[in-house]
N, C-alpha and C. Protein backbone atom coordinates (compact mmCIF):
# COMPACT_ATOMS: atom_id res chain seq x y z
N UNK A 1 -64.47 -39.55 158.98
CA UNK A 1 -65.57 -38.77 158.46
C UNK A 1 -65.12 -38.04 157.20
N UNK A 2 -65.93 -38.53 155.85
CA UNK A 2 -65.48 -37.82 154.48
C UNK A 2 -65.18 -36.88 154.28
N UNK A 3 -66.78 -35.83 155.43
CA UNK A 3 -67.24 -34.64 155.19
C UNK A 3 -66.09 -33.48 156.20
N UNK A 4 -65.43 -34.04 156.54
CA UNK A 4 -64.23 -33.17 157.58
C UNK A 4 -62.74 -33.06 156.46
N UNK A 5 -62.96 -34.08 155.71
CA UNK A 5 -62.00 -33.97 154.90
C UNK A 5 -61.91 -32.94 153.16
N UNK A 6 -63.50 -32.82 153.12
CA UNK A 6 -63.59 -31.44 152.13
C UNK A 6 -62.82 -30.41 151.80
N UNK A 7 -62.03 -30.17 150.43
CA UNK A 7 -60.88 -29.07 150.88
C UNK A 7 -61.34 -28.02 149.61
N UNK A 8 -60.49 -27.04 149.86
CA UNK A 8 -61.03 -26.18 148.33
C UNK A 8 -60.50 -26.94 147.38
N UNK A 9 -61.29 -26.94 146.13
CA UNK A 9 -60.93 -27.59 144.92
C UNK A 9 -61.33 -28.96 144.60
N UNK A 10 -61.83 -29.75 145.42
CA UNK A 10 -62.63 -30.81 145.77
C UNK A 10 -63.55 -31.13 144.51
N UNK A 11 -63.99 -32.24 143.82
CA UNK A 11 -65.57 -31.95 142.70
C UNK A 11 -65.95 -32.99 144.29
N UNK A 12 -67.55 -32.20 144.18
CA UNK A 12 -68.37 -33.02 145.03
C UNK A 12 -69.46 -33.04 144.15
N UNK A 13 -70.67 -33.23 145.04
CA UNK A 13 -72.44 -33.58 144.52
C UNK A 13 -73.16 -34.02 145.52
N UNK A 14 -73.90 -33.37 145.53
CA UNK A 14 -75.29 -33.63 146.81
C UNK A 14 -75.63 -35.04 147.07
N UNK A 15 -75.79 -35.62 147.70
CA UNK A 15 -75.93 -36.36 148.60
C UNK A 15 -77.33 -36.50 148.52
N UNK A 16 -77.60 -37.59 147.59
CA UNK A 16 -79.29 -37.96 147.48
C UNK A 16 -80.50 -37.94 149.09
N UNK A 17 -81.02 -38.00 148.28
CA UNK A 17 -82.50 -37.76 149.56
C UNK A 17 -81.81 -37.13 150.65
N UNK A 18 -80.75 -36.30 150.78
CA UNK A 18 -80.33 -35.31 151.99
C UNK A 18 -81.85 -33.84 151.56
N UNK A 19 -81.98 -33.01 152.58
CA UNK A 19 -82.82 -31.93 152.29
C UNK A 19 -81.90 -30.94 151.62
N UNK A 20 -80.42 -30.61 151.73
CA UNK A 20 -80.19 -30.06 149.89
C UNK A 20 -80.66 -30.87 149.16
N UNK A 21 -80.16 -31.88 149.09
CA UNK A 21 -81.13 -32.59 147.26
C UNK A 21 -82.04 -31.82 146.92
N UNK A 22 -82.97 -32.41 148.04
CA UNK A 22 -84.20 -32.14 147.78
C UNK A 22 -84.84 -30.83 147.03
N UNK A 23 -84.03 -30.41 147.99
CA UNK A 23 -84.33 -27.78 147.50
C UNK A 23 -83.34 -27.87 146.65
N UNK A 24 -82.62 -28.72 145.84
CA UNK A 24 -81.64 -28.04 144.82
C UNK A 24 -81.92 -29.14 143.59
N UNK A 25 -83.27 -28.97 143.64
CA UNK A 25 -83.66 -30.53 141.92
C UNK A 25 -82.79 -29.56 140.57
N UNK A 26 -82.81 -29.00 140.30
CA UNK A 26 -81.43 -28.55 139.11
C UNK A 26 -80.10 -28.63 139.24
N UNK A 27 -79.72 -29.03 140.89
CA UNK A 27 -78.06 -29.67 141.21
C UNK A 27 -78.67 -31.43 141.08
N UNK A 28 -79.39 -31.67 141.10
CA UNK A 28 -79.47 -33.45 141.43
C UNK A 28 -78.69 -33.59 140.78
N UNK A 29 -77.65 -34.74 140.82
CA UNK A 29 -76.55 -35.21 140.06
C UNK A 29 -75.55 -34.60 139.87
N UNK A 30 -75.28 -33.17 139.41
CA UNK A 30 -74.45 -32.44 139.26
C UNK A 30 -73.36 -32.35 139.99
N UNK A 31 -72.26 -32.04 139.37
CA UNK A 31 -71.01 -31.96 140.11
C UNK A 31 -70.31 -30.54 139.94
N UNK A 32 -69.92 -30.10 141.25
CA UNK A 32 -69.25 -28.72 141.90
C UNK A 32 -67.80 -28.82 141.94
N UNK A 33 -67.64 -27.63 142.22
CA UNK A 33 -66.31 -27.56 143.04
C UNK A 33 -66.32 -26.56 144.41
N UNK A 34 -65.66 -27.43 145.14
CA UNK A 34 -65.75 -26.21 146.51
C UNK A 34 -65.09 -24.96 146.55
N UNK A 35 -64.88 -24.00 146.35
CA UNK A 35 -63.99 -22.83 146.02
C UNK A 35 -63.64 -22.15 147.53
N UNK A 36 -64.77 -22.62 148.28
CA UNK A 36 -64.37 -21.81 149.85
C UNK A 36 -64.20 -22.81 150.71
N UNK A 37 -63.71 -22.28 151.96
CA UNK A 37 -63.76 -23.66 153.49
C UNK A 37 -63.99 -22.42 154.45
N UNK A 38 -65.06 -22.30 155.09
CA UNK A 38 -64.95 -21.30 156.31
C UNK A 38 -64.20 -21.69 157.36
N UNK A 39 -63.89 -20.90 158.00
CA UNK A 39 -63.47 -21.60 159.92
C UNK A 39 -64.36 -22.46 160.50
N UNK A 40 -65.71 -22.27 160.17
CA UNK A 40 -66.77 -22.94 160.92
C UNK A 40 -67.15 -24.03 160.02
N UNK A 41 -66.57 -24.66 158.83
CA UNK A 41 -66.60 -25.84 158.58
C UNK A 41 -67.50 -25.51 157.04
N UNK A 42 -68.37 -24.73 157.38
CA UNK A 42 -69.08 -24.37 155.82
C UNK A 42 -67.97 -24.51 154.63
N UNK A 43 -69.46 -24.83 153.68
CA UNK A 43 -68.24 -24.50 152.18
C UNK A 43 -69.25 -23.77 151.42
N UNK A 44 -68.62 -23.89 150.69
CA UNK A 44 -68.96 -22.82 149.01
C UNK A 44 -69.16 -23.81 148.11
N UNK A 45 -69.65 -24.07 147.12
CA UNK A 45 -69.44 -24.65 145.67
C UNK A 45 -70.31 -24.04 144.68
N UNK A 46 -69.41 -24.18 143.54
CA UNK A 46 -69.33 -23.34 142.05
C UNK A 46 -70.02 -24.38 141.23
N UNK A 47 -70.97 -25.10 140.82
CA UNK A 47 -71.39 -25.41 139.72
C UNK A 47 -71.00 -24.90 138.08
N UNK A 48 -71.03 -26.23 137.52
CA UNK A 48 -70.62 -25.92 135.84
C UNK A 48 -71.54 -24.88 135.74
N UNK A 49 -73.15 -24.85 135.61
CA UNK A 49 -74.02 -23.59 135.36
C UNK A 49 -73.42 -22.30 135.88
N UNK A 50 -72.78 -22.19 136.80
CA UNK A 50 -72.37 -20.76 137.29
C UNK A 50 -73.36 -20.71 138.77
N UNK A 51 -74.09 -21.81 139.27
CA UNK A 51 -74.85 -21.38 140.43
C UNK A 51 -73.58 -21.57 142.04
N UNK A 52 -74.23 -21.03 142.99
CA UNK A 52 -73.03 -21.08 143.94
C UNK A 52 -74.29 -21.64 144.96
N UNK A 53 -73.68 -22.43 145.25
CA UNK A 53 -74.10 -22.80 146.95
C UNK A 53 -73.44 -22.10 147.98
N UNK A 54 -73.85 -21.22 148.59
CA UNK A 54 -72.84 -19.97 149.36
C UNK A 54 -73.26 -20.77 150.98
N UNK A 55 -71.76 -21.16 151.65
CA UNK A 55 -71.91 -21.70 152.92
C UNK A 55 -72.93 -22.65 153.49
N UNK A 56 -72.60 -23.52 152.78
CA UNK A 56 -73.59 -25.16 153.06
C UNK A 56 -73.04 -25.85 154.09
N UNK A 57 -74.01 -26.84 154.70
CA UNK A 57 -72.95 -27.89 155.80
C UNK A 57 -72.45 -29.18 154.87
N UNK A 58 -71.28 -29.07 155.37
CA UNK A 58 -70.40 -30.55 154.13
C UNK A 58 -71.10 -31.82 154.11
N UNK A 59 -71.70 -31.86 155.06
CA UNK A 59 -72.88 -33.17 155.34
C UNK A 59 -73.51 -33.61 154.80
N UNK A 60 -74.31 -32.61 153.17
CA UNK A 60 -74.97 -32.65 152.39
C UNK A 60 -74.03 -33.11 150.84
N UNK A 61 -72.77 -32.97 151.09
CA UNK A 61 -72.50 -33.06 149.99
C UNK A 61 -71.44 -34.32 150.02
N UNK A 62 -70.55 -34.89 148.82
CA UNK A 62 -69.93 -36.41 148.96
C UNK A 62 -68.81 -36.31 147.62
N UNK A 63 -67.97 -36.61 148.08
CA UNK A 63 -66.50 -36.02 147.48
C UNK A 63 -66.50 -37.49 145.96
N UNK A 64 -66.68 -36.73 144.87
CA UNK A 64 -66.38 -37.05 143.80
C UNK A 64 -64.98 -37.66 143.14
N UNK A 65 -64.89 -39.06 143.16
CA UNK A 65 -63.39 -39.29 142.29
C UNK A 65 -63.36 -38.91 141.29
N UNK A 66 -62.38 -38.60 140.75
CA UNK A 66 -62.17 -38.27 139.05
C UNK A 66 -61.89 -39.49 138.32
N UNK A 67 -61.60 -41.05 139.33
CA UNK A 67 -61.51 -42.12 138.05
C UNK A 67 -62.65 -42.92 138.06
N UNK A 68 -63.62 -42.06 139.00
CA UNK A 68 -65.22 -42.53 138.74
C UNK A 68 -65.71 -41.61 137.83
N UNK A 69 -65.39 -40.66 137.73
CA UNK A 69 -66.11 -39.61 136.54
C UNK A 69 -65.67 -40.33 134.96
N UNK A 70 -64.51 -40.92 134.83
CA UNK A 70 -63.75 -41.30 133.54
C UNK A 70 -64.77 -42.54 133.94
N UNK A 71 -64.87 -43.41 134.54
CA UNK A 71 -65.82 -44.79 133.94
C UNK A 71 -67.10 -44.43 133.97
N UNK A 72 -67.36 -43.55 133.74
CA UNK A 72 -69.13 -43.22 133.73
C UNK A 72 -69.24 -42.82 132.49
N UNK A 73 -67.72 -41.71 132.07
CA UNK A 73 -68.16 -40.96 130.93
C UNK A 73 -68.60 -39.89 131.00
N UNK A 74 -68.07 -39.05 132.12
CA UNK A 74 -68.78 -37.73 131.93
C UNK A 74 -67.58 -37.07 131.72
């Protein structure tokens, strides 16, 4: 399971047609970083804009490579 493996410092991004997507259409696509890990599995993430997702379930979100970010071009 991906979402057990989430650590601080992570880039992730929402997880299409999940219900974050959905309530967060100015994250669609966007990529975070997790800055927190609670005990209870929640995280945190910091968006480039400065927005925070404060204690989300990891379920919603999907761990970003960095040598997929270099062949896209972002």
């Amino acid at each position: 399971m991906v979402e057990s493996a989430l650590k601080v410092g992570d880039q992730v991004r929402l997880i299409a047609e999940t219900l974050a997507w959905r309530a967060e259409i100015a994250l669609q696509g966007q990529i975070g970083e997790i800055i927190e890990r609670r005990e209870d599995g929640r995280i945190t993430i910091r968006f480039d804009n400065g927005r925070l997702l404060m204690a989300r379930e990891p379920e919603s979100f999907e761990l970003v490579s960095s040598l997929g970010l270099e062949a896209k071009g972002k």
